[in-house]
PDB file of N, CA and C in Angstrom:
ATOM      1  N   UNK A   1     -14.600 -10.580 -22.312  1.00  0.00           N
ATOM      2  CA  UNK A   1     -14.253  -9.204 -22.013  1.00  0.00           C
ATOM      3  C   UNK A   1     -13.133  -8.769 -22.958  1.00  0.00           C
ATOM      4  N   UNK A   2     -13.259  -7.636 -23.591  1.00  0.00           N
ATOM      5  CA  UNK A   2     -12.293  -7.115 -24.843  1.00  0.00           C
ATOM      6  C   UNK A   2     -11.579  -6.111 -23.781  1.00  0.00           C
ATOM      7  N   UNK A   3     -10.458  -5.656 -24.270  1.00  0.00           N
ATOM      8  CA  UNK A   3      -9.407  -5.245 -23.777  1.00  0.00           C
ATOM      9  C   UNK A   3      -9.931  -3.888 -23.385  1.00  0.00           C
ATOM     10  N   UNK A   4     -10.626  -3.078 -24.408  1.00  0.00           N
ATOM     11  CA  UNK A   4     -11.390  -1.716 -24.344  1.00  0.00           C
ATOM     12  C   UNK A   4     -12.073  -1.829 -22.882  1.00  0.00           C
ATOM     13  N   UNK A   5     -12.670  -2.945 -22.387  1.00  0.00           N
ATOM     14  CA  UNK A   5     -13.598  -2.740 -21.502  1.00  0.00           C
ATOM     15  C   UNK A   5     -12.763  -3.248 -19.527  1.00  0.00           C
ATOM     16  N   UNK A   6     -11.780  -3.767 -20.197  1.00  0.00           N
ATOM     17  CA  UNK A   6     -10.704  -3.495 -19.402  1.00  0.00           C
ATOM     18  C   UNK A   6     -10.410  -1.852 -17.647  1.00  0.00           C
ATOM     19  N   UNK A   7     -10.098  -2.397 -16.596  1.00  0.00           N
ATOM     20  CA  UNK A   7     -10.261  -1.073 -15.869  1.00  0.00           C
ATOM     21  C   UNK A   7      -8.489  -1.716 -15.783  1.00  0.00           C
ATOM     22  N   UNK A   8      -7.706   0.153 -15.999  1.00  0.00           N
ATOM     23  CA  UNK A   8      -6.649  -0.084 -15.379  1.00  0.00           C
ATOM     24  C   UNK A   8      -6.505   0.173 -14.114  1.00  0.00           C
ATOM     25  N   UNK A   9      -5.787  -0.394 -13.534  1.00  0.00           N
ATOM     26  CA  UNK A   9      -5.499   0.274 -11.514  1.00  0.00           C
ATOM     27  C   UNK A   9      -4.938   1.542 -11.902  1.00  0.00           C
ATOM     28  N   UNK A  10      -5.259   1.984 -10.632  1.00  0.00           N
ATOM     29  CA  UNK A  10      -4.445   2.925 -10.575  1.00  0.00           C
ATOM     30  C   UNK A  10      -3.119   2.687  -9.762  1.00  0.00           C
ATOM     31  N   UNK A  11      -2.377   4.232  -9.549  1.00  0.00           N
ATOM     32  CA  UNK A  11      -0.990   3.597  -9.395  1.00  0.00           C
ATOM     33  C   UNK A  11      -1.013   4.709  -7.908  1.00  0.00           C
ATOM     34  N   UNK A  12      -0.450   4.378  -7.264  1.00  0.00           N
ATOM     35  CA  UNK A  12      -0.203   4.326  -5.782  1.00  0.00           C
ATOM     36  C   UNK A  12       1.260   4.741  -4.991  1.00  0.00           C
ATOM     37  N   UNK A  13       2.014   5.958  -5.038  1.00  0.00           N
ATOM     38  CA  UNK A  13       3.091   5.731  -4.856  1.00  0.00           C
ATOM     39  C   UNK A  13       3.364   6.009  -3.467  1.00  0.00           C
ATOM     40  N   UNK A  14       3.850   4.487  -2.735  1.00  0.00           N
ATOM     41  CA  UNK A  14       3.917   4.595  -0.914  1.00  0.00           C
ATOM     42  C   UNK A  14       4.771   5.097  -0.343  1.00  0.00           C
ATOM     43  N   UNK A  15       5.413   6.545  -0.176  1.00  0.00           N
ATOM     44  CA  UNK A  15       6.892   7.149   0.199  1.00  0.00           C
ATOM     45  C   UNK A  15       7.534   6.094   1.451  1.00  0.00           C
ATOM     46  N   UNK A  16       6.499   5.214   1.978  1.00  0.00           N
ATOM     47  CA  UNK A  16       7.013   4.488   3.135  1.00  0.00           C
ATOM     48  C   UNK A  16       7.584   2.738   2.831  1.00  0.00           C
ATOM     49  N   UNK A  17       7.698   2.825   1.314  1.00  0.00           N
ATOM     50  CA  UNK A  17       7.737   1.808   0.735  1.00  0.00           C
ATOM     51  C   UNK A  17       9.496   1.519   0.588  1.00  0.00           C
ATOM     52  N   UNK A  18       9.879   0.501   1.117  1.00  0.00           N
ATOM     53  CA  UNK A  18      11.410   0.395   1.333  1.00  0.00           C
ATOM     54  C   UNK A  18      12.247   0.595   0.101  1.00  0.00           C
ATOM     55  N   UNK A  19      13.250   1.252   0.289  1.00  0.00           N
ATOM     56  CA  UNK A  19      14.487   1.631  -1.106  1.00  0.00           C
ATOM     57  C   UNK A  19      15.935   0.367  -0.350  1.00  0.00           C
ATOM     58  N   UNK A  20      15.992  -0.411  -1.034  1.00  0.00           N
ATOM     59  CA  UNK A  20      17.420  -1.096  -1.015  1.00  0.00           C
ATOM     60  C   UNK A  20      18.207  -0.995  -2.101  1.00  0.00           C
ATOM     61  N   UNK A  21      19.483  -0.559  -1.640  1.00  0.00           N
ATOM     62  CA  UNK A  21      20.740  -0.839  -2.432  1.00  0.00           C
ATOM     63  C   UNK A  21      21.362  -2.081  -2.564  1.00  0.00           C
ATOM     64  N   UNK A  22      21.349  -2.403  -3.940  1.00  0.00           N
ATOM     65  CA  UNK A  22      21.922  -3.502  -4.022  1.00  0.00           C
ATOM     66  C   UNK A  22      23.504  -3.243  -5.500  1.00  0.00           C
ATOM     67  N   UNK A  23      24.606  -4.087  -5.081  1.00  0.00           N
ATOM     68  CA  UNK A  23      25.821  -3.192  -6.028  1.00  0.00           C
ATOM     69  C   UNK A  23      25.406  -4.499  -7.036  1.00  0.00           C
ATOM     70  N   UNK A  24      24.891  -6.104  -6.581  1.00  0.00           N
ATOM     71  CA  UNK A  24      25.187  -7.097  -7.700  1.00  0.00           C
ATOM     72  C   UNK A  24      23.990  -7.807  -8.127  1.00  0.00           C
ATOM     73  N   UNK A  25      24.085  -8.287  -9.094  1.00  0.00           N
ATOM     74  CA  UNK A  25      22.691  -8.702  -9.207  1.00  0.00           C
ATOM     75  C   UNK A  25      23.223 -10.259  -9.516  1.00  0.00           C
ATOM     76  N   UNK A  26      23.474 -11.301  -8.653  1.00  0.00           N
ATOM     77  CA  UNK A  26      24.263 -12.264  -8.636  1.00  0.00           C
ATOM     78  C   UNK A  26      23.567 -13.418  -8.782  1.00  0.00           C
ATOM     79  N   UNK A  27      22.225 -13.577  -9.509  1.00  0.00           N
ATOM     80  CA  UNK A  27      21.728 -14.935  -9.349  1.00  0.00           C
ATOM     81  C   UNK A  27      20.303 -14.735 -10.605  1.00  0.00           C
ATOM     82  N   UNK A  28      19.755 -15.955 -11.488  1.00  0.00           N
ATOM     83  CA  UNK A  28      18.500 -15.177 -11.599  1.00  0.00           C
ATOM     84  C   UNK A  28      18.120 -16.707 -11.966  1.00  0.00           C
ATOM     85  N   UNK A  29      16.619 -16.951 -11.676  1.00  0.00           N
ATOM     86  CA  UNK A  29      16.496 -18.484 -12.114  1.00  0.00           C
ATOM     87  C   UNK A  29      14.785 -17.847 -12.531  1.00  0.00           C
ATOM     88  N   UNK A  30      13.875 -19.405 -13.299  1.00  0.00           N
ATOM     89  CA  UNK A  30      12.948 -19.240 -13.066  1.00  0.00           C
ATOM     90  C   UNK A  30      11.904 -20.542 -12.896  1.00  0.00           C
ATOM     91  N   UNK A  31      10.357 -20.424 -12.108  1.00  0.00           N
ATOM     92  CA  UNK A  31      10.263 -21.816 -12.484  1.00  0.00           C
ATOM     93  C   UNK A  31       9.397 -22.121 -13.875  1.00  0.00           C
ATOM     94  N   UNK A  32       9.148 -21.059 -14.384  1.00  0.00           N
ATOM     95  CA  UNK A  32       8.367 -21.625 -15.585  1.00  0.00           C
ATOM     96  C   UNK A  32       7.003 -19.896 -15.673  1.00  0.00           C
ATOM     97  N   UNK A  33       6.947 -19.718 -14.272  1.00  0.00           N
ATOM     98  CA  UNK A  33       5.866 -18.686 -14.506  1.00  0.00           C
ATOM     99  C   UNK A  33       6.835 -17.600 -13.493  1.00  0.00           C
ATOM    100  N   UNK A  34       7.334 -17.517 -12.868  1.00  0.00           N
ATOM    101  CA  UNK A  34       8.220 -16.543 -12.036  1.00  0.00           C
ATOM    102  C   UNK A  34       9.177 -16.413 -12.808  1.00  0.00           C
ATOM    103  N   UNK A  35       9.936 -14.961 -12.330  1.00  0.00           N
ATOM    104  CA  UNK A  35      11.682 -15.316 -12.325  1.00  0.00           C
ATOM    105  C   UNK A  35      12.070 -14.597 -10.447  1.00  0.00           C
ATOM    106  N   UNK A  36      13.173 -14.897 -10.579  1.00  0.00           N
ATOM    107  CA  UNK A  36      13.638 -15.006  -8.908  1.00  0.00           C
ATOM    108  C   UNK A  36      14.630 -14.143  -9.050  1.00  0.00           C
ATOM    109  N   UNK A  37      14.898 -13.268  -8.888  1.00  0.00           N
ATOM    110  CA  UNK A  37      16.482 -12.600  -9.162  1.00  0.00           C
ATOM    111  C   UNK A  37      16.805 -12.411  -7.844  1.00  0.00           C
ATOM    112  N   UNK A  38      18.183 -12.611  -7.616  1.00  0.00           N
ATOM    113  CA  UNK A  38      18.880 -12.290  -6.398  1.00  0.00           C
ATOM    114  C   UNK A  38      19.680 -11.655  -6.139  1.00  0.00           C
ATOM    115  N   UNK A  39      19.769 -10.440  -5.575  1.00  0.00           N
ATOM    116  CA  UNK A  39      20.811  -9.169  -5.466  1.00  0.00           C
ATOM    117  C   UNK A  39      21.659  -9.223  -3.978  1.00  0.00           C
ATOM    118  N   UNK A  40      22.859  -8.682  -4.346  1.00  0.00           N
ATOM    119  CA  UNK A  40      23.724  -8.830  -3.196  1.00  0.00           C
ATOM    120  C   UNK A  40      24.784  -7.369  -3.081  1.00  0.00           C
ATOM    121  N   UNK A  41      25.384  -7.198  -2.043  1.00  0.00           N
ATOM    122  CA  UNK A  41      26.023  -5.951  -2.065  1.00  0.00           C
ATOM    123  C   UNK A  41      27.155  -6.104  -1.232  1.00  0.00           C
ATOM    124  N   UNK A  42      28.267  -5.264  -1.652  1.00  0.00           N
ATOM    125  CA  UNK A  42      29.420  -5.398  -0.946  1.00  0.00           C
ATOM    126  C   UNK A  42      29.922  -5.376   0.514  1.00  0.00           C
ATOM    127  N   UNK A  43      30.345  -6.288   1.505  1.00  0.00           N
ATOM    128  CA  UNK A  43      30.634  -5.918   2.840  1.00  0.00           C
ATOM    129  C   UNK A  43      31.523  -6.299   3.260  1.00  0.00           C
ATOM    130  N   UNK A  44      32.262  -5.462   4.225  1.00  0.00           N
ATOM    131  CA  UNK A  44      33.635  -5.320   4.763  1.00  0.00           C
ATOM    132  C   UNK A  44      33.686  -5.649   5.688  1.00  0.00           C
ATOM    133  N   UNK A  45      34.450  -7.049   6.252  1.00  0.00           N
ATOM    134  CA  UNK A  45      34.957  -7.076   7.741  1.00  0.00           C
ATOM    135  C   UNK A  45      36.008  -6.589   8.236  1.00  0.00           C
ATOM    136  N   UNK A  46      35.535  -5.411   9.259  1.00  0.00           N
ATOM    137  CA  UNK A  46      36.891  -4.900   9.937  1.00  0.00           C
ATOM    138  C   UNK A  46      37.312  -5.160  10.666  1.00  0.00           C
ATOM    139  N   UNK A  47      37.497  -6.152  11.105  1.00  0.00           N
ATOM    140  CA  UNK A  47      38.164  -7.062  12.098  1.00  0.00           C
ATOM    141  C   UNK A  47      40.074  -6.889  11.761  1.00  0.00           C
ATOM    142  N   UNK A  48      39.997  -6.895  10.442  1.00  0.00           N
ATOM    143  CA  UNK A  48      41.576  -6.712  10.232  1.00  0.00           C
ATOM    144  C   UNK A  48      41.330  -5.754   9.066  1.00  0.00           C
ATOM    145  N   UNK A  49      42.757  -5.274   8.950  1.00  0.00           N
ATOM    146  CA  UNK A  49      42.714  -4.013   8.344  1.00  0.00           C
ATOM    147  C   UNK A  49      44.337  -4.467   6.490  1.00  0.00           C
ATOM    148  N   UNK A  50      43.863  -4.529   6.162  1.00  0.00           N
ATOM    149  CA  UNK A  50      42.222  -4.174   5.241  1.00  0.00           C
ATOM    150  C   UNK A  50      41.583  -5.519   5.627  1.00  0.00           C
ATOM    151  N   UNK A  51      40.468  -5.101   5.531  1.00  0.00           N
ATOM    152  CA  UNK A  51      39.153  -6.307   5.824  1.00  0.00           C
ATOM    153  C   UNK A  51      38.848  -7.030   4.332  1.00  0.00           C
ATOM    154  N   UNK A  52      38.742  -7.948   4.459  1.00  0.00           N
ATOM    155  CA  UNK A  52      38.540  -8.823   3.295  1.00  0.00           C
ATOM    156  C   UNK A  52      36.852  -8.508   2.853  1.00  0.00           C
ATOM    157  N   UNK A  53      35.947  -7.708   1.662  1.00  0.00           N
ATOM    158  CA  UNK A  53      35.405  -8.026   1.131  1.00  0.00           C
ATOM    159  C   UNK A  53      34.404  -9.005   0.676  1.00  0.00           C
ATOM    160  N   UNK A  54      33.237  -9.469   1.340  1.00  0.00           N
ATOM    161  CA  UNK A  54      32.568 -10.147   0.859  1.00  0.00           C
ATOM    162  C   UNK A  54      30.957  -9.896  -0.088  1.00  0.00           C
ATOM    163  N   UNK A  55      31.019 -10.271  -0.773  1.00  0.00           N
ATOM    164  CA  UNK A  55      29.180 -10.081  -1.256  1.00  0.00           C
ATOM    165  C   UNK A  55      27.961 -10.834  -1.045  1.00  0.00           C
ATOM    166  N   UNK A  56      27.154 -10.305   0.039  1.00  0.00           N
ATOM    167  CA  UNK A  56      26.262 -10.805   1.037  1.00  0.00           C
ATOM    168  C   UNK A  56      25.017 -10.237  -0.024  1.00  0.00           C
ATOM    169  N   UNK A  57      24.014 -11.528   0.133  1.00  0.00           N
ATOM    170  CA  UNK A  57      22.781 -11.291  -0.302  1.00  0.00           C
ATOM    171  C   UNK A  57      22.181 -10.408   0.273  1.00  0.00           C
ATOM    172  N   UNK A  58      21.115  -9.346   0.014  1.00  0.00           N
ATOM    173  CA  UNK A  58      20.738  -8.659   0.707  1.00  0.00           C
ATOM    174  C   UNK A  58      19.008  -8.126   0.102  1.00  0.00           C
ATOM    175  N   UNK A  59      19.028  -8.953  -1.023  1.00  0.00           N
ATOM    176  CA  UNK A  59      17.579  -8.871  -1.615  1.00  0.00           C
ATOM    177  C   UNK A  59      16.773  -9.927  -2.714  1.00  0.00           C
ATOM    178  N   UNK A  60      16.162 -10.356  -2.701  1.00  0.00           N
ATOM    179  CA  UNK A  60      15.287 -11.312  -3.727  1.00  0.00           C
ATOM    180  C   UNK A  60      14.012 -10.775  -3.912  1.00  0.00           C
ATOM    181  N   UNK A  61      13.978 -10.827  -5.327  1.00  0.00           N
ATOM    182  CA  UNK A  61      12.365 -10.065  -5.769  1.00  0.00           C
ATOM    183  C   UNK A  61      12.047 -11.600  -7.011  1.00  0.00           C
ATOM    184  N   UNK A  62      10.689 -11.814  -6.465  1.00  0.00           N
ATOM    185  CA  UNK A  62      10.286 -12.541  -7.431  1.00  0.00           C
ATOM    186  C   UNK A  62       8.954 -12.004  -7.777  1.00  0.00           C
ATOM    187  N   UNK A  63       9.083 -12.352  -9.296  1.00  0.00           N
ATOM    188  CA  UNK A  63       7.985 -11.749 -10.620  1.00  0.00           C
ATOM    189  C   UNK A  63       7.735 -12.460 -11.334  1.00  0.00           C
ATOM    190  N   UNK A  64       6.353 -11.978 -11.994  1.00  0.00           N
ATOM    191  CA  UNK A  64       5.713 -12.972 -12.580  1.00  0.00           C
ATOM    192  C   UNK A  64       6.644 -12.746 -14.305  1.00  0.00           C
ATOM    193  N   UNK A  65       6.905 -13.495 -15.238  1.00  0.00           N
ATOM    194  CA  UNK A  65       8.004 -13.268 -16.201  1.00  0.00           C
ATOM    195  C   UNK A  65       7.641 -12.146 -16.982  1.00  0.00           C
ATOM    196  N   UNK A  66       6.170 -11.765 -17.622  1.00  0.00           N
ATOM    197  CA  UNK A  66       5.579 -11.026 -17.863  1.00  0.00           C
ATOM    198  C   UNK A  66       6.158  -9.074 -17.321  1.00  0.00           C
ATOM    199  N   UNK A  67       6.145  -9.389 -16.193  1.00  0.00           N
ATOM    200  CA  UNK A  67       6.798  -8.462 -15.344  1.00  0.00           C
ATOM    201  C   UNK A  67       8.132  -7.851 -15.506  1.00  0.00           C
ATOM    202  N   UNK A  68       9.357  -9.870 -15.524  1.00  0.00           N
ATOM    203  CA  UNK A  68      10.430  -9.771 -15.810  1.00  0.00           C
ATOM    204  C   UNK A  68      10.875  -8.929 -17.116  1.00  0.00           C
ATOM    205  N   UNK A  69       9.954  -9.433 -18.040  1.00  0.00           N
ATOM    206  CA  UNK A  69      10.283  -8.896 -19.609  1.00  0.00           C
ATOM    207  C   UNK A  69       9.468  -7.221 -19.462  1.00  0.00           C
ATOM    208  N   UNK A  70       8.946  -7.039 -19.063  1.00  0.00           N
ATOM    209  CA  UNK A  70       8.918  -5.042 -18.665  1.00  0.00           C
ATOM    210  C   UNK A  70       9.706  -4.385 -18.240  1.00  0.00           C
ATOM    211  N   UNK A  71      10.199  -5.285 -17.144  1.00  0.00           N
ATOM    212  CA  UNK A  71      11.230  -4.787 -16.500  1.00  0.00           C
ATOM    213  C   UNK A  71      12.382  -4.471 -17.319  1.00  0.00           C
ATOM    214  N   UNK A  72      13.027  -5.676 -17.924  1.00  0.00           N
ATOM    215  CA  UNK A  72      13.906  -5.479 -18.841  1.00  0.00           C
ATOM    216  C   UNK A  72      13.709  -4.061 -20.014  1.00  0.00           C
ATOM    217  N   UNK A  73      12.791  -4.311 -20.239  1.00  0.00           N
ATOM    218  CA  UNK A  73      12.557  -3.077 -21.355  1.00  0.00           C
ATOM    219  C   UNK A  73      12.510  -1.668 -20.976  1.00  0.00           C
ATOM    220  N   UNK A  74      12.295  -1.560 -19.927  1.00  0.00           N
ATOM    221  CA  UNK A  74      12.111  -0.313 -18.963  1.00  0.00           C
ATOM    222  C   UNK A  74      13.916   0.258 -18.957  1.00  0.00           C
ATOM    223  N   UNK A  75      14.234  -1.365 -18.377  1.00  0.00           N
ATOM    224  CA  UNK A  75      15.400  -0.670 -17.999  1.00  0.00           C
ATOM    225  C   UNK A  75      16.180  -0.424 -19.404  1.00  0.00           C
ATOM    226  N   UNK A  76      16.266  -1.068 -20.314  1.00  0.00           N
ATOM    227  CA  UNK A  76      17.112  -1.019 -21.713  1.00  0.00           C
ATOM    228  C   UNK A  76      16.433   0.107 -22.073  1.00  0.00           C
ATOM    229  N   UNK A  77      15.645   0.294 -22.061  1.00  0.00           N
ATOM    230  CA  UNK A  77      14.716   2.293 -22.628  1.00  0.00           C
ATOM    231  C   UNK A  77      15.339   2.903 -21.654  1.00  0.00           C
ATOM    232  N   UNK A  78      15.863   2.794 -20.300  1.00  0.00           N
ATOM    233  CA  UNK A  78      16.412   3.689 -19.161  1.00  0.00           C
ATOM    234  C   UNK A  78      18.096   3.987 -19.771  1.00  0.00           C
ATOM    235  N   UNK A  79      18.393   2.731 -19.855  1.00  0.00           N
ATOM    236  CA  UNK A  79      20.489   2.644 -20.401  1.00  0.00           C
ATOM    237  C   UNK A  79      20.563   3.402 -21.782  1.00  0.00           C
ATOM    238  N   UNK A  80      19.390   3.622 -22.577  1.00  0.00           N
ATOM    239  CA  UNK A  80      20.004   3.466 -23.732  1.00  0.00           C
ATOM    240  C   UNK A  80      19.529   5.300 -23.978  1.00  0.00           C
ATOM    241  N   UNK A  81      18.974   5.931 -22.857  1.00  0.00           N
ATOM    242  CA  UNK A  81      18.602   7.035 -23.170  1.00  0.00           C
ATOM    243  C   UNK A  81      19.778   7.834 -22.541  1.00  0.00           C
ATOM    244  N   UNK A  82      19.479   9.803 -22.545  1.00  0.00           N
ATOM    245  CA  UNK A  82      21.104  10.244 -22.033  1.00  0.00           C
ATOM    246  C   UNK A  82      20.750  10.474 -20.366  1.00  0.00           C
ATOM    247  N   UNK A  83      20.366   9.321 -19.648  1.00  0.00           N
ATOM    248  CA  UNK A  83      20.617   9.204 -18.681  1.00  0.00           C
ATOM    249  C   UNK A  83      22.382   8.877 -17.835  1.00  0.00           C
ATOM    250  N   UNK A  84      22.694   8.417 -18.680  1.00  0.00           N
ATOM    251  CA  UNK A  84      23.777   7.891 -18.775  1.00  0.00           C
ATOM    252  C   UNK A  84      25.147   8.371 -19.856  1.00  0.00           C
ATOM    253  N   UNK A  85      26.113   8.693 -19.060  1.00  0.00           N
ATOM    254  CA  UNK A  85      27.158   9.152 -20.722  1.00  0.00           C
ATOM    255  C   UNK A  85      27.878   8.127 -20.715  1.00  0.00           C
ATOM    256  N   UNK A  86      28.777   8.315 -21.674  1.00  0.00           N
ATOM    257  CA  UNK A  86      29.809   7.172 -22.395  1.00  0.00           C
ATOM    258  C   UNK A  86      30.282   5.788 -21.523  1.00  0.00           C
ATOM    259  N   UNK A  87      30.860   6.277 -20.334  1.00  0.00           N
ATOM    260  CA  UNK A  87      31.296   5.819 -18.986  1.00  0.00           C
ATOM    261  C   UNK A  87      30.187   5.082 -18.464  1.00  0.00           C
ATOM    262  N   UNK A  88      29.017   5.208 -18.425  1.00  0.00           N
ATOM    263  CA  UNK A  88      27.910   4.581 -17.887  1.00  0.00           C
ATOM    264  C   UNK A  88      27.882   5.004 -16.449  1.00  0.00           C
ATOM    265  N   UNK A  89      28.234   5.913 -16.163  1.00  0.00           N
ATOM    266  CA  UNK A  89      27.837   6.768 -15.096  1.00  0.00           C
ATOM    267  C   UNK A  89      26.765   7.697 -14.700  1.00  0.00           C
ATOM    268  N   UNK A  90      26.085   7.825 -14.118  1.00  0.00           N
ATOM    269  CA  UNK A  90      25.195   8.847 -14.300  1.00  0.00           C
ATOM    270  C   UNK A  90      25.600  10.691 -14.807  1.00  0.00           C
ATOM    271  N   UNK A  91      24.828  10.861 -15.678  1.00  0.00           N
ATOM    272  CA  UNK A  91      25.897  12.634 -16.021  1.00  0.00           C
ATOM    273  C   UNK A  91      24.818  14.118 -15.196  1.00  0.00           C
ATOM    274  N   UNK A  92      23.998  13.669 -14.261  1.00  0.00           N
ATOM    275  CA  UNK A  92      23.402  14.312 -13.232  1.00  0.00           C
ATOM    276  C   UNK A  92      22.196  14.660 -13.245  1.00  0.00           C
ATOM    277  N   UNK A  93      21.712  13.962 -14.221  1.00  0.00           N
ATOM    278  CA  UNK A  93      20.229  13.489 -14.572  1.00  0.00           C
ATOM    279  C   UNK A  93      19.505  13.304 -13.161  1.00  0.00           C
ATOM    280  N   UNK A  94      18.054  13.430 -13.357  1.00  0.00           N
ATOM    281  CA  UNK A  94      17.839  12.691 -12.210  1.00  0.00           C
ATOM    282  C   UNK A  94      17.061  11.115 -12.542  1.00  0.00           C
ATOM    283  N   UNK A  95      17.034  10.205 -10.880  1.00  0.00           N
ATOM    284  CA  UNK A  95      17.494   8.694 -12.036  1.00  0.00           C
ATOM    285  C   UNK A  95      15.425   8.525 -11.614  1.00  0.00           C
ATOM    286  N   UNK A  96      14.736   9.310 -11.331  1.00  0.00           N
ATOM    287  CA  UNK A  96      13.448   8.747 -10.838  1.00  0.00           C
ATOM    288  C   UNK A  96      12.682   9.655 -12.018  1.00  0.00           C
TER     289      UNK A  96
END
């Protein structure tokens, strides 16, 4: 089968499909055909004031590397466009 004769999927977008925030992206391994990345985000115990800060895992996505390396490129085509100004802040773009 040549690539021409190829069917692409189509694409599917599920509004019921979960959005997590994550502030760190604190881990990334792979075993050879995956990569594993592990994201974590900031949390406060208020038990005492100020509450000490910790960064709790709060997401793992694993991909096939193929994936990983799109991803990457997606996002380096995302940073490197004027989504972003000097600061690396968003300048009110929208980010979707």
């Amino acid at each position: 089968m040549t690539d021409s004769t190829l069917i692409k999927p189509l694409f599917l977008d599920d509004p019921k499909a979960p959005e997590i925030f994550a502030s760190l992206l604190v881990g990334a391994a792979s075993d050879g055909s995956n990569a594993r990345l592990t994201f974590a985000s900031a949390r406060v115990n208020h038990e005492t004031n100020p509450g000490p800060v910790t960064n709790v895992v709060n997401l793992r996505i694993v991909m096939t590397i193929p994936a990983a390396r799109d991803m990457v490129a997606l996002l380096s085509q995302f940073l490197a466009g004027a989504a972003f100004n000097a600061t690396g802040k968003p300048d009110g773009q929208s980010l979707q």
